[in-house]
C-alpha atoms as a PDB file:
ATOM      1  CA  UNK A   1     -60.653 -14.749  25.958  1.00  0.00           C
ATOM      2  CA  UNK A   2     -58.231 -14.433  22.941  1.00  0.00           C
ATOM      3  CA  UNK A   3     -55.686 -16.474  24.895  1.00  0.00           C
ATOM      4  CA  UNK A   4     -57.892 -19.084  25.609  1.00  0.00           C
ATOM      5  CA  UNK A   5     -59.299 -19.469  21.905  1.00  0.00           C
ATOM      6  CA  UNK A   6     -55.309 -19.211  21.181  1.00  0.00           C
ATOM      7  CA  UNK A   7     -54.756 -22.010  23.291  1.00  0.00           C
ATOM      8  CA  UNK A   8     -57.568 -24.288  22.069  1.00  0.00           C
ATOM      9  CA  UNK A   9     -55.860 -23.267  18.320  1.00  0.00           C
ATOM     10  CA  UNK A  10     -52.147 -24.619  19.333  1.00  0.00           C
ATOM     11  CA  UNK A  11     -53.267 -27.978  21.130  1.00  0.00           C
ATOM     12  CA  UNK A  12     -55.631 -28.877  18.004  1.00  0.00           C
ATOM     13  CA  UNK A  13     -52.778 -28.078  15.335  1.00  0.00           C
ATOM     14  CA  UNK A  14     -49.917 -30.072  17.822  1.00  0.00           C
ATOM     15  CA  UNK A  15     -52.359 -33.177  17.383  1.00  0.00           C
ATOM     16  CA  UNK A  16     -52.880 -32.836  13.648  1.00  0.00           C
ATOM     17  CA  UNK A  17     -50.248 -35.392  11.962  1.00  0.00           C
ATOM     18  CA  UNK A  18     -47.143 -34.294  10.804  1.00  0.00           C
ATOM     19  CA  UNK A  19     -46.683 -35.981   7.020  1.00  0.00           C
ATOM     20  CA  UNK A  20     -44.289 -36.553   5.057  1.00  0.00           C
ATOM     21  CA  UNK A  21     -45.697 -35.387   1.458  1.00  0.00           C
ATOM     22  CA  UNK A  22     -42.093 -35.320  -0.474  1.00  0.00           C
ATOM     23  CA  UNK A  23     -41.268 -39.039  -2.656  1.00  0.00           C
ATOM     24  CA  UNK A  24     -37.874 -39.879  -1.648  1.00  0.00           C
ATOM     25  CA  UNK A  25     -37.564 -37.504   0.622  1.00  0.00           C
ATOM     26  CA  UNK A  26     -34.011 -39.407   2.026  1.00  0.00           C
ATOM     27  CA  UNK A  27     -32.725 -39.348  -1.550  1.00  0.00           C
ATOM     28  CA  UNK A  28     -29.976 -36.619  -1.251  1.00  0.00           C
ATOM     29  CA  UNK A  29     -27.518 -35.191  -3.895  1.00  0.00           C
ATOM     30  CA  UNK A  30     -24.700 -37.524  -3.093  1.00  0.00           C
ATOM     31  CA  UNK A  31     -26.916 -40.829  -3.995  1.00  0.00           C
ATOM     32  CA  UNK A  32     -28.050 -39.257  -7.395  1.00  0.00           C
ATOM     33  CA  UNK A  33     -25.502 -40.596  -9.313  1.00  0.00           C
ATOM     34  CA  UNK A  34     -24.861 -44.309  -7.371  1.00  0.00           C
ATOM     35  CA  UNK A  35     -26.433 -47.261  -9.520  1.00  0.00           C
ATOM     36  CA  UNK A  36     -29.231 -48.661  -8.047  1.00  0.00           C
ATOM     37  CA  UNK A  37     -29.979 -52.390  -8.937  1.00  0.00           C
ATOM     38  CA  UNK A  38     -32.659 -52.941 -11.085  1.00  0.00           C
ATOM     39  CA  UNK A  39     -35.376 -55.645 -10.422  1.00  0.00           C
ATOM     40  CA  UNK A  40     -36.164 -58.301 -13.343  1.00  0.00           C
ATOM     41  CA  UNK A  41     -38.799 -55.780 -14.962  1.00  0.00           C
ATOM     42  CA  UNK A  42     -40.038 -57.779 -18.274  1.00  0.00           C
ATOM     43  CA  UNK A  43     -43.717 -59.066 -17.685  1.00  0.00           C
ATOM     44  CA  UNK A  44     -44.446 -62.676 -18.045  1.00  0.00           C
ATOM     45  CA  UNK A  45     -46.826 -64.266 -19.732  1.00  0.00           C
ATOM     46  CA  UNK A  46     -49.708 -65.481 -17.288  1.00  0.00           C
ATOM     47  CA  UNK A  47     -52.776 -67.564 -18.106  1.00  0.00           C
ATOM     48  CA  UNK A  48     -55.721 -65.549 -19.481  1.00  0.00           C
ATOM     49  CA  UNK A  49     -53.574 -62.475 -21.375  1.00  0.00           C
ATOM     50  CA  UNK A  50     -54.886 -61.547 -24.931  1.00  0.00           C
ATOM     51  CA  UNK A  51     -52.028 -61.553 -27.124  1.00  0.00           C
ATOM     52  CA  UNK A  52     -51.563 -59.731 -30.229  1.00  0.00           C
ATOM     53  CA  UNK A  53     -49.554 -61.862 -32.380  1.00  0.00           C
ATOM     54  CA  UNK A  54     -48.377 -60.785 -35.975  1.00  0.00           C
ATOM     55  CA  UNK A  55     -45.906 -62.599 -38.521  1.00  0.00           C
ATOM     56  CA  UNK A  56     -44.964 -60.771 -41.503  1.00  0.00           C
ATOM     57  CA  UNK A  57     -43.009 -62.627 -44.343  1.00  0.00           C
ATOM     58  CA  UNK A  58     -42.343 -62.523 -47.819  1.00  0.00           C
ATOM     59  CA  UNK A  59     -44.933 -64.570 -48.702  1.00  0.00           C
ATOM     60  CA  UNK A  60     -48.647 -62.613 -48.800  1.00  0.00           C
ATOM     61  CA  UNK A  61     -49.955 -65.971 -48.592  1.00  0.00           C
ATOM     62  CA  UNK A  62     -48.300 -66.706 -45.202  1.00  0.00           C
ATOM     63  CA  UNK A  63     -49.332 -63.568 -43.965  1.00  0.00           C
ATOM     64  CA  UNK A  64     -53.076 -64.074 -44.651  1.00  0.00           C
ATOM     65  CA  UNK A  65     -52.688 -67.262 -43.083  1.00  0.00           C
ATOM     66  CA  UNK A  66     -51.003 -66.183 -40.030  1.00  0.00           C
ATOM     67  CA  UNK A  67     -53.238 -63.057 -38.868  1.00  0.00           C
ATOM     68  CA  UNK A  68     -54.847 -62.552 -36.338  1.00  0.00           C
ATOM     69  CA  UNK A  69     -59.164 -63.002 -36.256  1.00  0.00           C
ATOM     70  CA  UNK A  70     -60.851 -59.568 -36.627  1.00  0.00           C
ATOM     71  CA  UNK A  71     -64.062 -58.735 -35.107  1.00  0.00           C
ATOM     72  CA  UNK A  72     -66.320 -56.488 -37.587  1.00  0.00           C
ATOM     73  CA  UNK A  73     -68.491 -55.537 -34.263  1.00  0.00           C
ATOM     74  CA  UNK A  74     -65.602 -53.147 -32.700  1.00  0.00           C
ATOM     75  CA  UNK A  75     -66.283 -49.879 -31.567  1.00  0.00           C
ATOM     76  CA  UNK A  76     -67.376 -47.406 -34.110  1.00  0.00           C
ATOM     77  CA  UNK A  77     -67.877 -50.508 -36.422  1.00  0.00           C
ATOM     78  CA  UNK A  78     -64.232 -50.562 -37.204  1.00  0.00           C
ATOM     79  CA  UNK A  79     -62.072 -54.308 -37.524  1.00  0.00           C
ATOM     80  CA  UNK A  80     -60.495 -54.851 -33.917  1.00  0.00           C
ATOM     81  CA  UNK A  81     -58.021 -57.414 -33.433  1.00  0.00           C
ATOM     82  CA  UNK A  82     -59.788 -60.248 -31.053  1.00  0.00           C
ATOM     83  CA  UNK A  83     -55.631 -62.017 -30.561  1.00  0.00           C
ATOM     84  CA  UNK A  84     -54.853 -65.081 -28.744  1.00  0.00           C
ATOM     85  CA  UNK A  85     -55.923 -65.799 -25.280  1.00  0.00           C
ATOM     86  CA  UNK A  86     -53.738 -67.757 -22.876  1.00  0.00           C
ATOM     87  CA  UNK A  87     -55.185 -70.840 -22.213  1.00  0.00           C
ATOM     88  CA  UNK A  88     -55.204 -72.396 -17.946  1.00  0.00           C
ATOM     89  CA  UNK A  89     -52.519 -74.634 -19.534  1.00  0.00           C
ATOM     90  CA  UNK A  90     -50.140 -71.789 -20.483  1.00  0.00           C
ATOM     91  CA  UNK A  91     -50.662 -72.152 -24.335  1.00  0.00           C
ATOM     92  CA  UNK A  92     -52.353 -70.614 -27.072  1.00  0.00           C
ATOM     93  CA  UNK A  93     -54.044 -71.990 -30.057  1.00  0.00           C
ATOM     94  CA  UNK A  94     -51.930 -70.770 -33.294  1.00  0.00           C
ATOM     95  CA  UNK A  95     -52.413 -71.410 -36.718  1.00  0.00           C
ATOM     96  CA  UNK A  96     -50.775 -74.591 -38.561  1.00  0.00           C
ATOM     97  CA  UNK A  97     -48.594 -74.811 -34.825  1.00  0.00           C
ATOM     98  CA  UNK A  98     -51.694 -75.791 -32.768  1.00  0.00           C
ATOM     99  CA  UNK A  99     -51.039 -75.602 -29.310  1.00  0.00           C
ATOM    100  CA  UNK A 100     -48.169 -73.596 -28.421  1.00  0.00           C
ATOM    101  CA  UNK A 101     -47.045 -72.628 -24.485  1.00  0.00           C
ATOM    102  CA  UNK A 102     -46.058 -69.538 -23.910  1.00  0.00           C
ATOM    103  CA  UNK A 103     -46.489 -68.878 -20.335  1.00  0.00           C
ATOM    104  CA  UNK A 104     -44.014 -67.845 -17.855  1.00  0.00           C
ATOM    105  CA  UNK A 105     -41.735 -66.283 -21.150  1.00  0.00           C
ATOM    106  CA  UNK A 106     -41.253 -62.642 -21.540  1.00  0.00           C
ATOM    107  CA  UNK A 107     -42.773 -61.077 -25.209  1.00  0.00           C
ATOM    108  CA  UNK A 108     -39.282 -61.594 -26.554  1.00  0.00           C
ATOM    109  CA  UNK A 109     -38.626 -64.932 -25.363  1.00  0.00           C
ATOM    110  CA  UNK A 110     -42.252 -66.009 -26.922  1.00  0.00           C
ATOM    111  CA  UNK A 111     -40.997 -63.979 -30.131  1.00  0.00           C
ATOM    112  CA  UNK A 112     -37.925 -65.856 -30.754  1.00  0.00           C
ATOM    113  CA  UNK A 113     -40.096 -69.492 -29.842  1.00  0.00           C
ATOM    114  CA  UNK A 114     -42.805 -68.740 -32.423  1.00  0.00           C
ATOM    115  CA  UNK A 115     -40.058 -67.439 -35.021  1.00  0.00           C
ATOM    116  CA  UNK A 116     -38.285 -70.860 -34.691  1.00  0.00           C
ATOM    117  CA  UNK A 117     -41.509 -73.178 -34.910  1.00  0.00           C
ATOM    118  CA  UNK A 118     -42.323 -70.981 -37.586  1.00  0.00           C
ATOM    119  CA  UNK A 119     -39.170 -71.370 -39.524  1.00  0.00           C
ATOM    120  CA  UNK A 120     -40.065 -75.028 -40.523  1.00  0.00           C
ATOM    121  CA  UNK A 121     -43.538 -73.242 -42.220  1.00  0.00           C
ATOM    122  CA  UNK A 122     -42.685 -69.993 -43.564  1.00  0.00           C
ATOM    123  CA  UNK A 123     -38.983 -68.529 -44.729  1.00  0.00           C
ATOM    124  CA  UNK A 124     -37.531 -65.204 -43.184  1.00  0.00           C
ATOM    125  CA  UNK A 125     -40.371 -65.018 -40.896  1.00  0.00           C
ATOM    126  CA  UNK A 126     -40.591 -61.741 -38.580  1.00  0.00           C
ATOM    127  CA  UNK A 127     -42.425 -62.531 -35.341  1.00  0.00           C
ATOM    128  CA  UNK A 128     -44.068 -59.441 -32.972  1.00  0.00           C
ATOM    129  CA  UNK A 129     -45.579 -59.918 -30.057  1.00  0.00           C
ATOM    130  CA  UNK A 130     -48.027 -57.489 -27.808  1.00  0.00           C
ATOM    131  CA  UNK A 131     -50.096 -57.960 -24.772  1.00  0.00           C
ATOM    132  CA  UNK A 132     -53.495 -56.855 -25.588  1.00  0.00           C
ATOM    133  CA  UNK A 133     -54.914 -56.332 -22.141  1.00  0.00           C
ATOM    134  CA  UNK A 134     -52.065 -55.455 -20.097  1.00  0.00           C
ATOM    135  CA  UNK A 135     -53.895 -53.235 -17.116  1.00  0.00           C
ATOM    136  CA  UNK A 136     -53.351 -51.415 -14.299  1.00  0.00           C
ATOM    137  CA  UNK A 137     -55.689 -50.506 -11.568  1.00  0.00           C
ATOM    138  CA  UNK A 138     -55.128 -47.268  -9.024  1.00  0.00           C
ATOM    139  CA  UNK A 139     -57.754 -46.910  -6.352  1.00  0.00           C
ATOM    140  CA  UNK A 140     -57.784 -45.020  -3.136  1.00  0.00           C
ATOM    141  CA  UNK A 141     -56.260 -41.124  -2.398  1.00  0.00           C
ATOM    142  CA  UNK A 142     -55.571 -39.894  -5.871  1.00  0.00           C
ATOM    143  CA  UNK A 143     -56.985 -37.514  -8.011  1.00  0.00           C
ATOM    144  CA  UNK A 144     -58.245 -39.647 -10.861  1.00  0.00           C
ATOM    145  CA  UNK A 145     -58.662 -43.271  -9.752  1.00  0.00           C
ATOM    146  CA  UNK A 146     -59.139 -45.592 -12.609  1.00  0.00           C
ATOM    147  CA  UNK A 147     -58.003 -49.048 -14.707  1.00  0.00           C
ATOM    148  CA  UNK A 148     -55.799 -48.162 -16.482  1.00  0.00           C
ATOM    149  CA  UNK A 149     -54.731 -49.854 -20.313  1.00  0.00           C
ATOM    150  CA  UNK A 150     -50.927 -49.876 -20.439  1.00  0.00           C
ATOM    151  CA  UNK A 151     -49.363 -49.820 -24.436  1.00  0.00           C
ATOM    152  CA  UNK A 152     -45.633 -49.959 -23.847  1.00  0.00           C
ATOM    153  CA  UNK A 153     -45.795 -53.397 -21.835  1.00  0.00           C
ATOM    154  CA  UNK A 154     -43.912 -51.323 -18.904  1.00  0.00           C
ATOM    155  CA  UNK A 155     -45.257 -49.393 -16.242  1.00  0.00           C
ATOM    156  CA  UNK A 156     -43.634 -48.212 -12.982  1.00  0.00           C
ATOM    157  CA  UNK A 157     -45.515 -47.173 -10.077  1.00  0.00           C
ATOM    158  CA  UNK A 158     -45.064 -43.744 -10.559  1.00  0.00           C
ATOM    159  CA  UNK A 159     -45.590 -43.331 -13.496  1.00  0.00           C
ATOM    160  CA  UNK A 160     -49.073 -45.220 -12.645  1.00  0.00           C
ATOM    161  CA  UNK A 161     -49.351 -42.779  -9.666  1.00  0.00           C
ATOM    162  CA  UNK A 162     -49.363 -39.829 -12.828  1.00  0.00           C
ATOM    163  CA  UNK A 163     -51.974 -41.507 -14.562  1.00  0.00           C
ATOM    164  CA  UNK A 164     -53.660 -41.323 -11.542  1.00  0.00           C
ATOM    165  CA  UNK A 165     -53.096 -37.627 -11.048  1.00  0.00           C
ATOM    166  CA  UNK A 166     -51.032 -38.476  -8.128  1.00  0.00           C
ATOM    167  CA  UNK A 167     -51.634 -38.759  -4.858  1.00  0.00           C
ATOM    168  CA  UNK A 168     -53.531 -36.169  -2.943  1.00  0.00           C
ATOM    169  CA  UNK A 169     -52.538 -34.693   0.327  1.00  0.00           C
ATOM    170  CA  UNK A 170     -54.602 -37.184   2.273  1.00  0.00           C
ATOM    171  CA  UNK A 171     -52.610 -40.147   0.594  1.00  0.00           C
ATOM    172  CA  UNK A 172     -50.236 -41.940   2.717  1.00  0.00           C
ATOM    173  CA  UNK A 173     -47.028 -42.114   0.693  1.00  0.00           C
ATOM    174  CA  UNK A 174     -45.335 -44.116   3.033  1.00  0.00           C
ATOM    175  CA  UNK A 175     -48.067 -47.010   3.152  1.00  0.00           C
ATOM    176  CA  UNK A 176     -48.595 -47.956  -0.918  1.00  0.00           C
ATOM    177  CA  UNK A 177     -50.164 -51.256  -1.456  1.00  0.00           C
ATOM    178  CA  UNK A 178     -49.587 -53.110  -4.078  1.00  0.00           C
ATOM    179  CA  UNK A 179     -52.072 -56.343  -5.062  1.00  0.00           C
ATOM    180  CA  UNK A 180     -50.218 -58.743  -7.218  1.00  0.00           C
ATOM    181  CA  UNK A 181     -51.815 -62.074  -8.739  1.00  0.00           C
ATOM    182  CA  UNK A 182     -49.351 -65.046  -9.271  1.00  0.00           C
ATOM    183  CA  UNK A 183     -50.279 -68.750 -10.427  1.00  0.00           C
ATOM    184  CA  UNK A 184     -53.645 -68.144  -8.861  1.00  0.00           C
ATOM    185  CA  UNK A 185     -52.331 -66.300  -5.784  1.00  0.00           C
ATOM    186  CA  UNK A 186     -52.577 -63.115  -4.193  1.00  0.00           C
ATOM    187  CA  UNK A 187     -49.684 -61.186  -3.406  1.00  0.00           C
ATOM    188  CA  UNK A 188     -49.796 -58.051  -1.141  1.00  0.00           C
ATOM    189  CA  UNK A 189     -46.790 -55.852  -0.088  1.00  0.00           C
ATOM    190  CA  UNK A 190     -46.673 -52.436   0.999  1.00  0.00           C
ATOM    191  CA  UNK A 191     -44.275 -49.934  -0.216  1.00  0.00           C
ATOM    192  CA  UNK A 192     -43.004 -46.244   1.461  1.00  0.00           C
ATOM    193  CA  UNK A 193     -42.543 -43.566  -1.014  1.00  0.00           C
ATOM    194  CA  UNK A 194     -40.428 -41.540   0.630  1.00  0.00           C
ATOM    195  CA  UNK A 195     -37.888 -43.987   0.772  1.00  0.00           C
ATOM    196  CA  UNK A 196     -35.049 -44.469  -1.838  1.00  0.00           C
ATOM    197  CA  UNK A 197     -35.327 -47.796  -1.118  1.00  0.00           C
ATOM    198  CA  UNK A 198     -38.631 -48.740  -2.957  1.00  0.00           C
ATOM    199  CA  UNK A 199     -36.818 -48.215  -6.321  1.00  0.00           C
ATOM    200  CA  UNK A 200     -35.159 -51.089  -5.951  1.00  0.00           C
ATOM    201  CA  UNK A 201     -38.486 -53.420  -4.805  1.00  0.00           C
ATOM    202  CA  UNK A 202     -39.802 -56.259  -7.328  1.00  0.00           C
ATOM    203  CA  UNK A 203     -42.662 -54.508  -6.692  1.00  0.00           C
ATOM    204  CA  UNK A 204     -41.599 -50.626  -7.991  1.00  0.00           C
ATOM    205  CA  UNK A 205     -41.964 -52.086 -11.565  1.00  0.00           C
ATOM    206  CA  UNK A 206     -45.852 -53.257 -12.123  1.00  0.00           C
ATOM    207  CA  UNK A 207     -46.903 -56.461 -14.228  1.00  0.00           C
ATOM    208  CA  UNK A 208     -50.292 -56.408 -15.431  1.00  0.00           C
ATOM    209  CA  UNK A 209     -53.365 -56.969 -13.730  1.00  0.00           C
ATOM    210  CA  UNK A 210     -52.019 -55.259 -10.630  1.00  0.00           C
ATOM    211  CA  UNK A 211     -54.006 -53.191  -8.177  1.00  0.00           C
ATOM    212  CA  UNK A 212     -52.682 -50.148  -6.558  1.00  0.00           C
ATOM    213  CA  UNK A 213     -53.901 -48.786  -3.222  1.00  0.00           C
ATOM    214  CA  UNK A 214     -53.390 -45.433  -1.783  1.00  0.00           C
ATOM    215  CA  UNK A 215     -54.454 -45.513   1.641  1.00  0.00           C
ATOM    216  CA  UNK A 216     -55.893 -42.398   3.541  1.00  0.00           C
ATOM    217  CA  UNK A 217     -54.271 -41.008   6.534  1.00  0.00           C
ATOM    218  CA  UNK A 218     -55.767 -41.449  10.186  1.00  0.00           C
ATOM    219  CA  UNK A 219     -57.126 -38.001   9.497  1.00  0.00           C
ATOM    220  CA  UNK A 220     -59.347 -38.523   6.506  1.00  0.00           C
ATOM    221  CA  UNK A 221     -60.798 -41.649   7.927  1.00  0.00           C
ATOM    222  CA  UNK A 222     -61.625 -40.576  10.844  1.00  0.00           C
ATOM    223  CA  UNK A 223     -63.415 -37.496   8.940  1.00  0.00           C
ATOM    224  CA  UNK A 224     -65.420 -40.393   7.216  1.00  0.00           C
ATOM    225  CA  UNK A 225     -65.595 -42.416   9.994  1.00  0.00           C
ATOM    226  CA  UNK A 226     -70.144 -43.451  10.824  1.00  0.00           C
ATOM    227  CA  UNK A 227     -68.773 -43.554  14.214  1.00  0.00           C
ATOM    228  CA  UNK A 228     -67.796 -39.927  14.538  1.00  0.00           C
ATOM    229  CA  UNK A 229     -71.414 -38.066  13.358  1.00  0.00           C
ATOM    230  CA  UNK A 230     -71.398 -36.651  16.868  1.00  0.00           C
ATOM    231  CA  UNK A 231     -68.076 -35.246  16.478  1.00  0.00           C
ATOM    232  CA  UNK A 232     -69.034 -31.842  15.944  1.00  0.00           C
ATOM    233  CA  UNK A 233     -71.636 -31.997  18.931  1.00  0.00           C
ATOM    234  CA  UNK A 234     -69.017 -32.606  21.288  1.00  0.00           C
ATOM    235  CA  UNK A 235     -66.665 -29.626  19.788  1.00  0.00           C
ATOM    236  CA  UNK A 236     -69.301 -27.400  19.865  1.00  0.00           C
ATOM    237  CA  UNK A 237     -70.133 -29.342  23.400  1.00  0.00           C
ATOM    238  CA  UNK A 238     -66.631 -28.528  24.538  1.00  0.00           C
ATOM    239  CA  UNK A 239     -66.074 -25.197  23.483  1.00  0.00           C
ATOM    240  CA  UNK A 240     -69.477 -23.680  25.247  1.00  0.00           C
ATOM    241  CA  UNK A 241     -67.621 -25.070  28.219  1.00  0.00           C
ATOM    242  CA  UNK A 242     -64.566 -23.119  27.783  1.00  0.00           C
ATOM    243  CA  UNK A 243     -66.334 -20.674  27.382  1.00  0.00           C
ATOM    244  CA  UNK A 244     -68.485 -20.866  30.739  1.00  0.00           C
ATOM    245  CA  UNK A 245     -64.876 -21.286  32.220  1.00  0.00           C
ATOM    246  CA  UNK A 246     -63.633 -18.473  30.904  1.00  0.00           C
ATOM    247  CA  UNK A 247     -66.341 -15.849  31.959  1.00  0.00           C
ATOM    248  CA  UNK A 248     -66.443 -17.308  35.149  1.00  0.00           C
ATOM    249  CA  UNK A 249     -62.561 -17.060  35.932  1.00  0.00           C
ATOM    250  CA  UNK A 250     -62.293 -13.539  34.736  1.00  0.00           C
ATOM    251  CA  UNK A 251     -64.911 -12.333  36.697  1.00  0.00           C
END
């Protein structure tokens, strides 16, 4: 009888999946200190960002002038800045400047634009500029999916995969899908984790708005799956029948 139970033991844990759980698992000590290239990794502009957009100067005037709206119904009733939303033609609507395109430049290629239009207006002026609702969403087989709001304008996918709590152990590492939005159209790639490789994707690096998908393994899903409710029926279905086998060969 033990045999037999042994048996049924071995043949279910040979068809369980062997994973791969380990990032960059073919990343060995001798490619640890080779450069890898380095993707273009500044966000761009895109229509609809919120942009925070301050000018300091020497004049106080100048500085009124150039501020940013505040909204006196923020959370907590303090000021929030409201900031300057991209328009579908790529511009935003700036004080004294008017109509000023911005889209498809990085924050300090929109910097140094609005510092030289400014230049004609107000002396010495200092230009910053900040995206206001530069997000991240993670979804699927991590601990703590969410939308994320990023503050340092760069965000790799690990480090999204950590503010995620990272994957769990049903999370296919080597299946990550990344959703990407471009002039109105969807991009969709997948990337493997546990290949050196994905460092050097376009897509490693993530530009706001992006969705991240962990997909389950074959596992999980079929754990979830409506279609197998009757699952444990037909275990319980097939070991009575073992067990009918066994008494009746060992008699």
């Amino acid at each position: 009888m033990k045999k037999i139970y042994l048996f049924c033991f071995l043949c279910l844990a040979a068809c369980a999946p062997q994973r791969n759980l380990v990032y960059f698992s073919d990343l060995s000590d001798r490619n640890l200190d080779k450069d890898l290239v380095v993707n273009d990794i500044d966000p761009r502009i895109q229509q609809s960002d919120l942009l925070n957009i301050t000018v300091n100067s020497p004049s106080v005037e100048s500085n009124i002038l150039f501020a940013a709206n505040v909204n006196a119904t923020g959370k907590n009733g303090m000021y929030e800045k409201e900031g300057y939303r991209v328009d579908k033609a790529g511009a935003i609507n700036f004080p004294v400047l008017g109509a000023v395109k911005l889209e498809g430049m990085t924050l300090e290629q929109a910097q140094q634009s609005l510092t030289r239009e400014l230049k004609g207006y107000v002396k010495n002026p200092i230009v910053n500029v900040q995206f206001l609702n530069f997000k991240v969403t993670v979804i699927g087989e991590v601990n703590a999916p969410s939308t994320f709001t990023v503050t340092n304008d760069k965000i790799n996918l690990i480090e999204a995969l950590g503010m995620a709590g990272d994957m769990t152990a049903y999370g296919r590492r080597e299946n990550v899908l990344i959703i990407r939005e471009n002039n109105g159209k969807r991009n969709m790639v997948r990337l493997n984790l546990n290949k050196k490789s994905t460092l050097e994707s376009p897509y490693f690096y993530l530009k706001q708005n992006d969705v991240v998908y962990v997909e389950p393994d074959k596992a999980k899903a079929l754990e979830y799956s409506p279609n197998n409710r009757l699952m444990p029926i037909w275990i319980a279905t097939i070991s009575a029948i073992a067990v009918l086998a066994t008494n009746v060969l060992t008699r």
